[in-house]
PDB file of N, CA and C in Angstrom:
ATOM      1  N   UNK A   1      -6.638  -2.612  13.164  1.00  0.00           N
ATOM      2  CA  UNK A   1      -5.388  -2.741  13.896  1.00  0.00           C
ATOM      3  C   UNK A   1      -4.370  -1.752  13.339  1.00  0.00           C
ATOM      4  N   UNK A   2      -3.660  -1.124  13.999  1.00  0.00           N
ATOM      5  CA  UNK A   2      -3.197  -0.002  13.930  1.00  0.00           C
ATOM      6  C   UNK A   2      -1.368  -0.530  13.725  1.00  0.00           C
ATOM      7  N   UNK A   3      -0.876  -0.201  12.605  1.00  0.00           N
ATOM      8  CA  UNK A   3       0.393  -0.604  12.237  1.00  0.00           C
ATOM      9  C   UNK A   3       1.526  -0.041  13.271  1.00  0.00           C
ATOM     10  N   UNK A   4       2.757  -0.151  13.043  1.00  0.00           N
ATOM     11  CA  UNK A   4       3.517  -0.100  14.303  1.00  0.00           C
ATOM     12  C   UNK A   4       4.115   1.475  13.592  1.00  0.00           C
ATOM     13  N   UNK A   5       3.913   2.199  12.414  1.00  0.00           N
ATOM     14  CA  UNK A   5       4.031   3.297  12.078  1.00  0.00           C
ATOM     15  C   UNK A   5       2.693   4.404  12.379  1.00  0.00           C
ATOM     16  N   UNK A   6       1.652   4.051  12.639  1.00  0.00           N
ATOM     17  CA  UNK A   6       0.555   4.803  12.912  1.00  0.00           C
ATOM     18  C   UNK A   6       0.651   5.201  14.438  1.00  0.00           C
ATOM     19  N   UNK A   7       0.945   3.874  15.007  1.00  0.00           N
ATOM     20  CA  UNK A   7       1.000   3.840  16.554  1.00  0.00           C
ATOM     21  C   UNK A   7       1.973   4.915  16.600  1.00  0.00           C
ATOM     22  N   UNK A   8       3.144   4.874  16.232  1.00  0.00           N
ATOM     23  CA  UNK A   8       4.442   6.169  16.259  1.00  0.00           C
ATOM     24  C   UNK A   8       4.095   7.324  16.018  1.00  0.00           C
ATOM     25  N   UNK A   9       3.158   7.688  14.824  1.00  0.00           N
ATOM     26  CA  UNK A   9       2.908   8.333  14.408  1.00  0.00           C
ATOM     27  C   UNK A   9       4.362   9.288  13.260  1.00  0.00           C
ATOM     28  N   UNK A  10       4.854   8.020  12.508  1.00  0.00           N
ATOM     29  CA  UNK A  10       5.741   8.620  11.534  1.00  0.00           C
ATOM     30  C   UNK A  10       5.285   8.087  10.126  1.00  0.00           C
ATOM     31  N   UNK A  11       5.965   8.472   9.621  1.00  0.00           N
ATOM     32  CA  UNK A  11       5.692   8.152   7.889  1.00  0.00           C
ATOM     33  C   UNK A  11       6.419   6.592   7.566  1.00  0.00           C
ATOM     34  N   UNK A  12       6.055   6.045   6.907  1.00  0.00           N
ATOM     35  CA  UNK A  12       6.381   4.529   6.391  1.00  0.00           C
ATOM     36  C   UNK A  12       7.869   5.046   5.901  1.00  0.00           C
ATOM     37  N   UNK A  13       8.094   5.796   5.418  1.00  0.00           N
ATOM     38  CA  UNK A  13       9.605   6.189   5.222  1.00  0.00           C
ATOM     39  C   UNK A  13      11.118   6.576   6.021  1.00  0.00           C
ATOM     40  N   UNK A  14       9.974   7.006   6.859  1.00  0.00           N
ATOM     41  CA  UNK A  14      11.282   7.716   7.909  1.00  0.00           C
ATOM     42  C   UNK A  14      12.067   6.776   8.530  1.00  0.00           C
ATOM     43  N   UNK A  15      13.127   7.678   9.082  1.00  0.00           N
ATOM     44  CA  UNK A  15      14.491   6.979   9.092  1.00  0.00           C
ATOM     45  C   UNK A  15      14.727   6.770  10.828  1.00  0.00           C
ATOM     46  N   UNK A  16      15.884   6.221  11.079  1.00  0.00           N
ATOM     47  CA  UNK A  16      16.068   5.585  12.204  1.00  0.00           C
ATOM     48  C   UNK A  16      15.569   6.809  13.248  1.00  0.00           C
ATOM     49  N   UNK A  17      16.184   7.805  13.053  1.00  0.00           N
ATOM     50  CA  UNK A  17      16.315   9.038  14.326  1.00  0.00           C
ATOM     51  C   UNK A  17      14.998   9.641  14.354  1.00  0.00           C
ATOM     52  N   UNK A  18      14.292   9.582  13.059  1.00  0.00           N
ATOM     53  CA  UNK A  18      12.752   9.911  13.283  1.00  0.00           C
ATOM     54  C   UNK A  18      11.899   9.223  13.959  1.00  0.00           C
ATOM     55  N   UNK A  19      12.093   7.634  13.817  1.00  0.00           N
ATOM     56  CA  UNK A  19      11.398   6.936  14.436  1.00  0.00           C
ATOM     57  C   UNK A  19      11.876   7.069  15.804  1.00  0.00           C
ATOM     58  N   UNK A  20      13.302   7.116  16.002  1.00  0.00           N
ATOM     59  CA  UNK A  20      13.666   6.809  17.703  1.00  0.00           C
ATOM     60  C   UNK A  20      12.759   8.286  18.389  1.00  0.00           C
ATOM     61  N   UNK A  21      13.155   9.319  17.702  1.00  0.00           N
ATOM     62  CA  UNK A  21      12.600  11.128  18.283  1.00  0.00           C
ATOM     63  C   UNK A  21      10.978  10.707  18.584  1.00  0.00           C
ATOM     64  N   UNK A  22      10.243  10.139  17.980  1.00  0.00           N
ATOM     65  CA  UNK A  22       8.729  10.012  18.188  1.00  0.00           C
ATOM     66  C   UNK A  22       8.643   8.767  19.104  1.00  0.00           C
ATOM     67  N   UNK A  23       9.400   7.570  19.145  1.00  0.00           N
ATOM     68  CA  UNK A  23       9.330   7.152  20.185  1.00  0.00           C
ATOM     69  C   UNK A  23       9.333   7.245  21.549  1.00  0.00           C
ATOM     70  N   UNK A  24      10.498   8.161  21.981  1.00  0.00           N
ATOM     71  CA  UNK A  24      11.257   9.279  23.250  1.00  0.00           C
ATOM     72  C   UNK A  24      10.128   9.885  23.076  1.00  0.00           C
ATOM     73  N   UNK A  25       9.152  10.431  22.474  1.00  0.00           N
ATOM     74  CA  UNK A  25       7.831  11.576  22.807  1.00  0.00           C
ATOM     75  C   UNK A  25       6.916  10.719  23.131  1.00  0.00           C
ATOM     76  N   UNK A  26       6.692   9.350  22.832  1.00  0.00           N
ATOM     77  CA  UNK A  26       5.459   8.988  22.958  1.00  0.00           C
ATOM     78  C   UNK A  26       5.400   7.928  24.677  1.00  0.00           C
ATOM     79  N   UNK A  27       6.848   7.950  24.934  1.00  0.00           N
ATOM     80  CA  UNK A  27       6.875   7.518  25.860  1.00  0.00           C
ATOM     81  C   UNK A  27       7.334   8.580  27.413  1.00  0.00           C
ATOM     82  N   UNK A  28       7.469   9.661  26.294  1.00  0.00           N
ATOM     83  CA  UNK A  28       7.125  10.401  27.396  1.00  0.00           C
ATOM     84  C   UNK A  28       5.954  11.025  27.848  1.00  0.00           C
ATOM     85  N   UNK A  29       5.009  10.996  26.566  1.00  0.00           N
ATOM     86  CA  UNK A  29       3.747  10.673  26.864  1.00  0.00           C
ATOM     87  C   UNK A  29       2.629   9.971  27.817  1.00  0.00           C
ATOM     88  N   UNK A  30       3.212   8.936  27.085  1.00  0.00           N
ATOM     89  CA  UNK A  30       2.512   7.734  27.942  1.00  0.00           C
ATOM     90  C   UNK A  30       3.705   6.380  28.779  1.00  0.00           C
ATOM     91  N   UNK A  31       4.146   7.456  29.834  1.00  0.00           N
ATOM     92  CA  UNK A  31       5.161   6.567  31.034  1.00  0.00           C
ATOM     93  C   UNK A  31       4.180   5.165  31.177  1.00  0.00           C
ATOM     94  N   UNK A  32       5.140   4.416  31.572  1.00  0.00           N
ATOM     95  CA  UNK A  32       4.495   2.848  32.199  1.00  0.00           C
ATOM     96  C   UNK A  32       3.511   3.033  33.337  1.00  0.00           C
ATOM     97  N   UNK A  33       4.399   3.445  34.060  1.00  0.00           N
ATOM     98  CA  UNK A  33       3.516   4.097  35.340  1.00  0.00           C
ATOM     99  C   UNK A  33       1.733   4.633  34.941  1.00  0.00           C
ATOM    100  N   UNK A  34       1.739   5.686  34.183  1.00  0.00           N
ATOM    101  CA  UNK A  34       0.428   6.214  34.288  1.00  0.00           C
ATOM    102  C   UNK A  34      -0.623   4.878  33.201  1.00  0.00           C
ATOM    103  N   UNK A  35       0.150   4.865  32.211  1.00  0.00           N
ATOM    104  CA  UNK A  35      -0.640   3.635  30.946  1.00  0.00           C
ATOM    105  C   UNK A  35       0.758   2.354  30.660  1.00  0.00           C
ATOM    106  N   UNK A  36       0.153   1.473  31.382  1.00  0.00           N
ATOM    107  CA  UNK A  36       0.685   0.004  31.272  1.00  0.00           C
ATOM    108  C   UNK A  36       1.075  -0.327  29.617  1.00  0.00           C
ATOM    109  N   UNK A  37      -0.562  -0.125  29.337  1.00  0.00           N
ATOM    110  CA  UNK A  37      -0.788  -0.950  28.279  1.00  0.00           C
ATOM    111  C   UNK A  37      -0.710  -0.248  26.829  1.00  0.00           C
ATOM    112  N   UNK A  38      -0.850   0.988  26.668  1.00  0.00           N
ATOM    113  CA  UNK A  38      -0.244   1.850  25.635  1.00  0.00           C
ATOM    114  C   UNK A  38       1.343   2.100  25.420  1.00  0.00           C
ATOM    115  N   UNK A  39       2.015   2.464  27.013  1.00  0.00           N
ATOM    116  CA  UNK A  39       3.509   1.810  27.153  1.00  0.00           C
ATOM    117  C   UNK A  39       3.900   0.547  26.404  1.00  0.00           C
ATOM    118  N   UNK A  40       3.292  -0.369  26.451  1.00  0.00           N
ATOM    119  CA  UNK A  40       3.446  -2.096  26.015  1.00  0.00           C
ATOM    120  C   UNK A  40       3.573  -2.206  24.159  1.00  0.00           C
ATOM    121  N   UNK A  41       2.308  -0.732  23.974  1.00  0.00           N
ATOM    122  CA  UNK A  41       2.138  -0.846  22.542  1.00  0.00           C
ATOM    123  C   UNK A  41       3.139   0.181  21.896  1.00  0.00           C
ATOM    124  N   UNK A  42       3.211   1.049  22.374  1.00  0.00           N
ATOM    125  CA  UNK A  42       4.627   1.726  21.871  1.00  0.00           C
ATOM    126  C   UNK A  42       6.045   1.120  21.762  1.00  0.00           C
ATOM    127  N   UNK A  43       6.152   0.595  22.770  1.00  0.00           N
ATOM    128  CA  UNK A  43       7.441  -0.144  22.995  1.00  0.00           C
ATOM    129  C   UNK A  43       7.442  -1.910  22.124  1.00  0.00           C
ATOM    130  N   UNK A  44       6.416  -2.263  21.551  1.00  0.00           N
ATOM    131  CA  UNK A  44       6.005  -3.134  21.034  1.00  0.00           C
ATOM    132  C   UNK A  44       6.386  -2.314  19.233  1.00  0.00           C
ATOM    133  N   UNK A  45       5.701  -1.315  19.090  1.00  0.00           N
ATOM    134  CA  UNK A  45       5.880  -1.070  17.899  1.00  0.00           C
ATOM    135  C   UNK A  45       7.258  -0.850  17.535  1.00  0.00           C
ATOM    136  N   UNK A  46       7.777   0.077  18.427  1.00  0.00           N
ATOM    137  CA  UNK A  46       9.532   0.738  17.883  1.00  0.00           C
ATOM    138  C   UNK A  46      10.347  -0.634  17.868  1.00  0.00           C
ATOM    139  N   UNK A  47       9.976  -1.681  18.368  1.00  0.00           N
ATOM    140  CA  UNK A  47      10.957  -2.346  18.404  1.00  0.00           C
ATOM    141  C   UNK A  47      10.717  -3.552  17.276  1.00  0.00           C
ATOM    142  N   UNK A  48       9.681  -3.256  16.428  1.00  0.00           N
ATOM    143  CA  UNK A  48       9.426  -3.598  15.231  1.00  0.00           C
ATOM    144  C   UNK A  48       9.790  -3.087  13.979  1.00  0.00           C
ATOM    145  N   UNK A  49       9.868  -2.038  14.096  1.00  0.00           N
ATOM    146  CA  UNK A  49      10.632  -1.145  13.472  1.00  0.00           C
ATOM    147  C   UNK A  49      11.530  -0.163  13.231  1.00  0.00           C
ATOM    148  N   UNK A  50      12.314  -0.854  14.723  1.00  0.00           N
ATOM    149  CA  UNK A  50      13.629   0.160  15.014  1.00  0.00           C
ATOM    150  C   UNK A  50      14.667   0.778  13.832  1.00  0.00           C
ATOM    151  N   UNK A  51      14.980  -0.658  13.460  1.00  0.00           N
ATOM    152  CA  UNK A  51      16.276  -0.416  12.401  1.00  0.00           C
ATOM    153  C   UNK A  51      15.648  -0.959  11.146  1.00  0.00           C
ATOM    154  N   UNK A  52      16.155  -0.306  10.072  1.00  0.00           N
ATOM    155  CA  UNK A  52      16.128  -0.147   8.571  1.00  0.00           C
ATOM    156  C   UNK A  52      15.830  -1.715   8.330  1.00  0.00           C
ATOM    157  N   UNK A  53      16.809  -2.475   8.630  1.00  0.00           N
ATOM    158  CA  UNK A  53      16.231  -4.305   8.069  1.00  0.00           C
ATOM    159  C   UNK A  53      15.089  -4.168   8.999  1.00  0.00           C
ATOM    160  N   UNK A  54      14.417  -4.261   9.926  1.00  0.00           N
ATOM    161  CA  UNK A  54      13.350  -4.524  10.882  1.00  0.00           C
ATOM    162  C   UNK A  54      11.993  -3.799   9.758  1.00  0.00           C
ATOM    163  N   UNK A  55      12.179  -2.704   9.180  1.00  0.00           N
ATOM    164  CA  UNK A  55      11.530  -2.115   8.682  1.00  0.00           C
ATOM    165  C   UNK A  55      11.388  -2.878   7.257  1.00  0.00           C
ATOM    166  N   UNK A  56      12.333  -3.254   6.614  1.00  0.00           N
ATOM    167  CA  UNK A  56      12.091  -4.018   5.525  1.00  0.00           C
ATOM    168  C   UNK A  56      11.529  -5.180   5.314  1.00  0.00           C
ATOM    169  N   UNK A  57      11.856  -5.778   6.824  1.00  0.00           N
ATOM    170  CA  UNK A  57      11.328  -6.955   7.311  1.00  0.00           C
ATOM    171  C   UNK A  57       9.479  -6.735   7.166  1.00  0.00           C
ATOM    172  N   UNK A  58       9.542  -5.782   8.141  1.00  0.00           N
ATOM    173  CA  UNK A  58       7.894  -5.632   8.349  1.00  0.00           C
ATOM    174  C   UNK A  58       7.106  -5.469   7.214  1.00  0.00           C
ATOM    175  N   UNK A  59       7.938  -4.237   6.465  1.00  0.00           N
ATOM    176  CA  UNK A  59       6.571  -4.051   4.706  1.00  0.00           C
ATOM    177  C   UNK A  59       6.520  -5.283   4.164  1.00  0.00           C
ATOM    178  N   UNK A  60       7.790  -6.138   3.891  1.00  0.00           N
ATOM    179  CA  UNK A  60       7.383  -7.868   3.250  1.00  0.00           C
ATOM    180  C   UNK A  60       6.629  -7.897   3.766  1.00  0.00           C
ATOM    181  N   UNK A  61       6.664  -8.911   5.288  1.00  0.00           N
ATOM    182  CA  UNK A  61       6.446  -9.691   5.645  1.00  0.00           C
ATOM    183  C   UNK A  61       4.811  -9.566   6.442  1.00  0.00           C
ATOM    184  N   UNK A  62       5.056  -8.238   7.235  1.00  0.00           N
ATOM    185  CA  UNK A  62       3.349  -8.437   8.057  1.00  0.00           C
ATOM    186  C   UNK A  62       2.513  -7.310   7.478  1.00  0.00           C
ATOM    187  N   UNK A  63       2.418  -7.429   6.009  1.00  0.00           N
ATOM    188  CA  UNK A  63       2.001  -6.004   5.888  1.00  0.00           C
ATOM    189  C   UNK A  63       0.823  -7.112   4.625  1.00  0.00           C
ATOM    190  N   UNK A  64      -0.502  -7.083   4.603  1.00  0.00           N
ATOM    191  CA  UNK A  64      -1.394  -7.494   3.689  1.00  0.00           C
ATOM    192  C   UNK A  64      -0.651  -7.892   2.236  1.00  0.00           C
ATOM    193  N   UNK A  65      -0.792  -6.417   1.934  1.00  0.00           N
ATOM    194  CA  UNK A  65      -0.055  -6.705   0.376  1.00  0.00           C
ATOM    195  C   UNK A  65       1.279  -5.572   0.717  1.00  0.00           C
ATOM    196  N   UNK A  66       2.461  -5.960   0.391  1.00  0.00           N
ATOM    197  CA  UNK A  66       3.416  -5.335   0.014  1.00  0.00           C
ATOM    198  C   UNK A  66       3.351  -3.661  -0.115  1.00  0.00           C
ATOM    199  N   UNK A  67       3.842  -2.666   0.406  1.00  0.00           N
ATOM    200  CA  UNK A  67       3.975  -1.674  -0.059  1.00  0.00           C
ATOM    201  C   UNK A  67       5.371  -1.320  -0.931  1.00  0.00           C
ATOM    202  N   UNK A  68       5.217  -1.594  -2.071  1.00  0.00           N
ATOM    203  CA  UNK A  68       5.937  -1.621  -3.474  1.00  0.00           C
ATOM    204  C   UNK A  68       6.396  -0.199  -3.476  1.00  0.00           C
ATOM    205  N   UNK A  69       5.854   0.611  -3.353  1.00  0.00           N
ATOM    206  CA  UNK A  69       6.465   2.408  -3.232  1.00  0.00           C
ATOM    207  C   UNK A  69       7.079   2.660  -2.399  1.00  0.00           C
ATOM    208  N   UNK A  70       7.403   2.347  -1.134  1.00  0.00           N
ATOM    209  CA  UNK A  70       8.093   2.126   0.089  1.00  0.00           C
ATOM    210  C   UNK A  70       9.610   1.248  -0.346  1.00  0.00           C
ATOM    211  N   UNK A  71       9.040  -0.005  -0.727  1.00  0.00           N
ATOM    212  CA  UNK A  71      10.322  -0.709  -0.468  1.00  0.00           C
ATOM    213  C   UNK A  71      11.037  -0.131  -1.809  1.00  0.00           C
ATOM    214  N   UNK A  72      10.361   0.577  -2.788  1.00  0.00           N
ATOM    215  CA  UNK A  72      11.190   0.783  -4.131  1.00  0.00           C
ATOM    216  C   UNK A  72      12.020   2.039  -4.040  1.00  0.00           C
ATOM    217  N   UNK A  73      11.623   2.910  -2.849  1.00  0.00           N
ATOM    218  CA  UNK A  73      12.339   4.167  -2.717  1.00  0.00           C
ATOM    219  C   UNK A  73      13.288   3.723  -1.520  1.00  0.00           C
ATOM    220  N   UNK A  74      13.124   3.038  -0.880  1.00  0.00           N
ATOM    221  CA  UNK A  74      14.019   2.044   0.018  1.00  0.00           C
ATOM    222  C   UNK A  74      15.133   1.644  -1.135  1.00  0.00           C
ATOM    223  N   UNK A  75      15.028   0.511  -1.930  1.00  0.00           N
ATOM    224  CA  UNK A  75      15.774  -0.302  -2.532  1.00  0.00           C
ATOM    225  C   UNK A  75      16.565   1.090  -3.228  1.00  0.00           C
ATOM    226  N   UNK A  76      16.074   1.740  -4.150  1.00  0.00           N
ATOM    227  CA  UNK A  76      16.706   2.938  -5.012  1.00  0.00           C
ATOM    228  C   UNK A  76      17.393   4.158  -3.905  1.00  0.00           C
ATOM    229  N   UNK A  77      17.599   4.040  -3.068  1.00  0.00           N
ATOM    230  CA  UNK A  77      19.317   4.765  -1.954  1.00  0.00           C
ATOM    231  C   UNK A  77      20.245   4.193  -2.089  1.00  0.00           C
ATOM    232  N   UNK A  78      20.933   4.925  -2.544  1.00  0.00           N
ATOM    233  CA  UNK A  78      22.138   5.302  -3.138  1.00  0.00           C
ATOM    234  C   UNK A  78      23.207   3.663  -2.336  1.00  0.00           C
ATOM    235  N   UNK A  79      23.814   2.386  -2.885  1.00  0.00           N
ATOM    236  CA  UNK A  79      24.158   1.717  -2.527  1.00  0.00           C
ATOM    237  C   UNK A  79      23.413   0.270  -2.128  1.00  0.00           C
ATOM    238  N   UNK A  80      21.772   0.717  -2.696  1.00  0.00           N
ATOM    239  CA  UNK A  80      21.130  -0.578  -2.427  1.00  0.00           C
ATOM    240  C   UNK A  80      21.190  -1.749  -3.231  1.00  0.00           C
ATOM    241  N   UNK A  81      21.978  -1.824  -4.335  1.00  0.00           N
ATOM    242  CA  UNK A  81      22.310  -2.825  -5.039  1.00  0.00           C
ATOM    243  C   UNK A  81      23.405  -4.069  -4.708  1.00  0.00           C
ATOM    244  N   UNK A  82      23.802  -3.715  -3.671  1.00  0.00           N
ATOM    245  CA  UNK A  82      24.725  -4.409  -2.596  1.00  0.00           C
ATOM    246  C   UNK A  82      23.914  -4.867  -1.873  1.00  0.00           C
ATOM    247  N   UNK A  83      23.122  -4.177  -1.786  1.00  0.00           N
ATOM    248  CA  UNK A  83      21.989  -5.008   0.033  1.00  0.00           C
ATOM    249  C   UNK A  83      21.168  -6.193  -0.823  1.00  0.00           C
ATOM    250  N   UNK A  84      20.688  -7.224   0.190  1.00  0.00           N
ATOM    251  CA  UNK A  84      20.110  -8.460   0.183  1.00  0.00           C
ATOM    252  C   UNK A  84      18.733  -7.862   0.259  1.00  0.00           C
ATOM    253  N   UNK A  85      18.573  -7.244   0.571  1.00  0.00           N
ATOM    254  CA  UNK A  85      16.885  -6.570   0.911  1.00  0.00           C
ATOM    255  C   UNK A  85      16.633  -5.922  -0.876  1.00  0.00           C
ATOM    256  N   UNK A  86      17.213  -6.215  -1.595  1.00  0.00           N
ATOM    257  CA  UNK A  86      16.994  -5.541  -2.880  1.00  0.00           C
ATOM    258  C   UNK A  86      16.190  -6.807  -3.683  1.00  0.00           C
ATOM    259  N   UNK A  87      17.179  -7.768  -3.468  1.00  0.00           N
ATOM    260  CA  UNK A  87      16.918  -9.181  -3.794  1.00  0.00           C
ATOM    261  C   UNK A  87      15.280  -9.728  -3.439  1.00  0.00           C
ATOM    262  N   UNK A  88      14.827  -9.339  -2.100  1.00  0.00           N
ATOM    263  CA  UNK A  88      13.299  -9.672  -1.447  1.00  0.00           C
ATOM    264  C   UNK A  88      12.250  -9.097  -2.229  1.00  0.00           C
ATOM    265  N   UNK A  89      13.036  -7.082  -2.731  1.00  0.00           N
ATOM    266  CA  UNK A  89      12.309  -6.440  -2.854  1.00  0.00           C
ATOM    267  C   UNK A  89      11.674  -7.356  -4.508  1.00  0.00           C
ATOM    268  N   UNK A  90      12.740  -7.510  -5.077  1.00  0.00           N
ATOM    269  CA  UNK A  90      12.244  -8.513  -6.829  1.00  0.00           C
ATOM    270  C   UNK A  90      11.515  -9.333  -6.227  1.00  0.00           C
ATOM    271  N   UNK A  91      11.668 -10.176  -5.593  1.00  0.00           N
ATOM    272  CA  UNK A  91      11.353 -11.540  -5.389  1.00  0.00           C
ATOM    273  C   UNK A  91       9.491 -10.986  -4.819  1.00  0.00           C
ATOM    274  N   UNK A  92       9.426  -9.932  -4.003  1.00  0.00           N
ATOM    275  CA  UNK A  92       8.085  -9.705  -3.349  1.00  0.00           C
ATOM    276  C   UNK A  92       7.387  -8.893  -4.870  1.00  0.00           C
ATOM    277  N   UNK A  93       7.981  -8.369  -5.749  1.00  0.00           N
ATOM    278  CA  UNK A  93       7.204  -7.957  -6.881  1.00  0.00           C
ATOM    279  C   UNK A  93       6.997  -8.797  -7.528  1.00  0.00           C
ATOM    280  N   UNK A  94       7.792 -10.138  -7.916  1.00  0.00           N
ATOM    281  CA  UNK A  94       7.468 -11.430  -8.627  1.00  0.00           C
ATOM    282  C   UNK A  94       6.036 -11.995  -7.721  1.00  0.00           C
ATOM    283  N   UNK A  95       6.516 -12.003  -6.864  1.00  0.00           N
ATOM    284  CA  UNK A  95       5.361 -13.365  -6.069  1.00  0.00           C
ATOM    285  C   UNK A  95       4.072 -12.498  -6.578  1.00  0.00           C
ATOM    286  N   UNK A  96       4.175 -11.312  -6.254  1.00  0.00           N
ATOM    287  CA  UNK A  96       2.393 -10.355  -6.781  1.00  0.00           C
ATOM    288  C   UNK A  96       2.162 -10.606  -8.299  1.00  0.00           C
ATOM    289  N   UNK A  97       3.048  -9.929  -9.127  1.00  0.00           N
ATOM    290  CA  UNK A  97       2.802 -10.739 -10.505  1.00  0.00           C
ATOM    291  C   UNK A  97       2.250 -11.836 -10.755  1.00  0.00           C
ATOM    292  N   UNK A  98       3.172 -12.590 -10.267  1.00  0.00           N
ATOM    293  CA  UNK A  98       2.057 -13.938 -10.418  1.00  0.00           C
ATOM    294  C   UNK A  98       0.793 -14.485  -9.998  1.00  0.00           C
ATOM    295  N   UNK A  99       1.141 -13.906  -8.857  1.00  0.00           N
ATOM    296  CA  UNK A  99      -0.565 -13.916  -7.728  1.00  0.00           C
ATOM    297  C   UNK A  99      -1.394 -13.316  -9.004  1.00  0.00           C
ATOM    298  N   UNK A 100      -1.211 -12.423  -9.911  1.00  0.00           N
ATOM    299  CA  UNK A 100      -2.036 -11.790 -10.403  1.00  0.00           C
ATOM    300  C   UNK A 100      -2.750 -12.191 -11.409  1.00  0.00           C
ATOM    301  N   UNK A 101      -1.184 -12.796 -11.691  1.00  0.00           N
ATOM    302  CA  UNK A 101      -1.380 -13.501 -13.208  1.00  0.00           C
ATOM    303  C   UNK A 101      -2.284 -14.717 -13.267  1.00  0.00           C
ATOM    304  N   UNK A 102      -2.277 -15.399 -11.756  1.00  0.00           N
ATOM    305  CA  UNK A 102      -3.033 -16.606 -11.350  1.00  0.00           C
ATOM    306  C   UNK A 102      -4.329 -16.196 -11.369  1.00  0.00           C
ATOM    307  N   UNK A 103      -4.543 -15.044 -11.101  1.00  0.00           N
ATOM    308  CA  UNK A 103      -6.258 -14.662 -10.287  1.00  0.00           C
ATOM    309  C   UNK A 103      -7.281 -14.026 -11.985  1.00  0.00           C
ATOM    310  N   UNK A 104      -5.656 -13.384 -13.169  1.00  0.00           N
ATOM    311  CA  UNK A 104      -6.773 -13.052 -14.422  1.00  0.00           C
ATOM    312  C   UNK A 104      -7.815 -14.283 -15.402  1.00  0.00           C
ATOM    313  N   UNK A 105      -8.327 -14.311 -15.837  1.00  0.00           N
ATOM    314  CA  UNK A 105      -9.442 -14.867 -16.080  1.00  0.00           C
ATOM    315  C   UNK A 105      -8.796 -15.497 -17.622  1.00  0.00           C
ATOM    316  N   UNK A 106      -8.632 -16.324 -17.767  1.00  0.00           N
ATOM    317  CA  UNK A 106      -8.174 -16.960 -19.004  1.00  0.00           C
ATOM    318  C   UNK A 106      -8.550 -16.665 -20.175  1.00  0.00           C
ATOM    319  N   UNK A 107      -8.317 -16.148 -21.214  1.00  0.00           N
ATOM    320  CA  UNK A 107      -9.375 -15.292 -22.475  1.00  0.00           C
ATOM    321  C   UNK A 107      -8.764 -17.114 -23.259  1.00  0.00           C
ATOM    322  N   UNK A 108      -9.914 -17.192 -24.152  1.00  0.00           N
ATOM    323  CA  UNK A 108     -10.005 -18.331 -25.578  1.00  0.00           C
ATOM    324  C   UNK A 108      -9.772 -17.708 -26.579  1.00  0.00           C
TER     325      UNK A 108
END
């Protein structure tokens, strides 16, 4: 299954106007008219990851394991110590820690 950044075809990083510019191409690509259902999936993806929280939303939340390099170059722009999404970003490196710490093998 193909993430809603592959479908775009942008980088897990890029920013609002990159994602909107490849959206506007891909739907001019693929109009409703000619493909229903690739229309459905484009317009399905951008709007998953339109805006910056939507995007922060998504690496938590529907993404297997966390992409930790993403949200850490996310969190580290200039003013992210104010944002609430900084707060998730600890909290989603804690929960793995421990997941981890749960899964190592107990030494005697």
């Amino acid at each position: 299954m193909q993430t809603p950044f592959e479908i775009l075809e942008v980088a897990e990083d890029a920013d609002d106007d990159a994602i909107k510019k490849a959206y506007l191409k891909k739907v001019k690509d693929y109009p409703p008219e000619r493909d229903k259902e690739a229309f459905q999936r484009i317009r399905t993806a951008f709007e998953t990851i339109q805006t910056d929280k939507q995007r922060r939303q998504y690496r938590l939340f529907h993404v297997g394991q966390p992409n930790f390099d993403a949200l850490l170059r996310q969190a580290l722009k200039p003013g992210a110590v104010q944002r609430p999404e900084a707060d998730l970003l600890v909290g989603a490196l804690a929960e793995s820690v421990l997941a981890d710490l749960l899964k190592a093998p107990v030494s005697s």
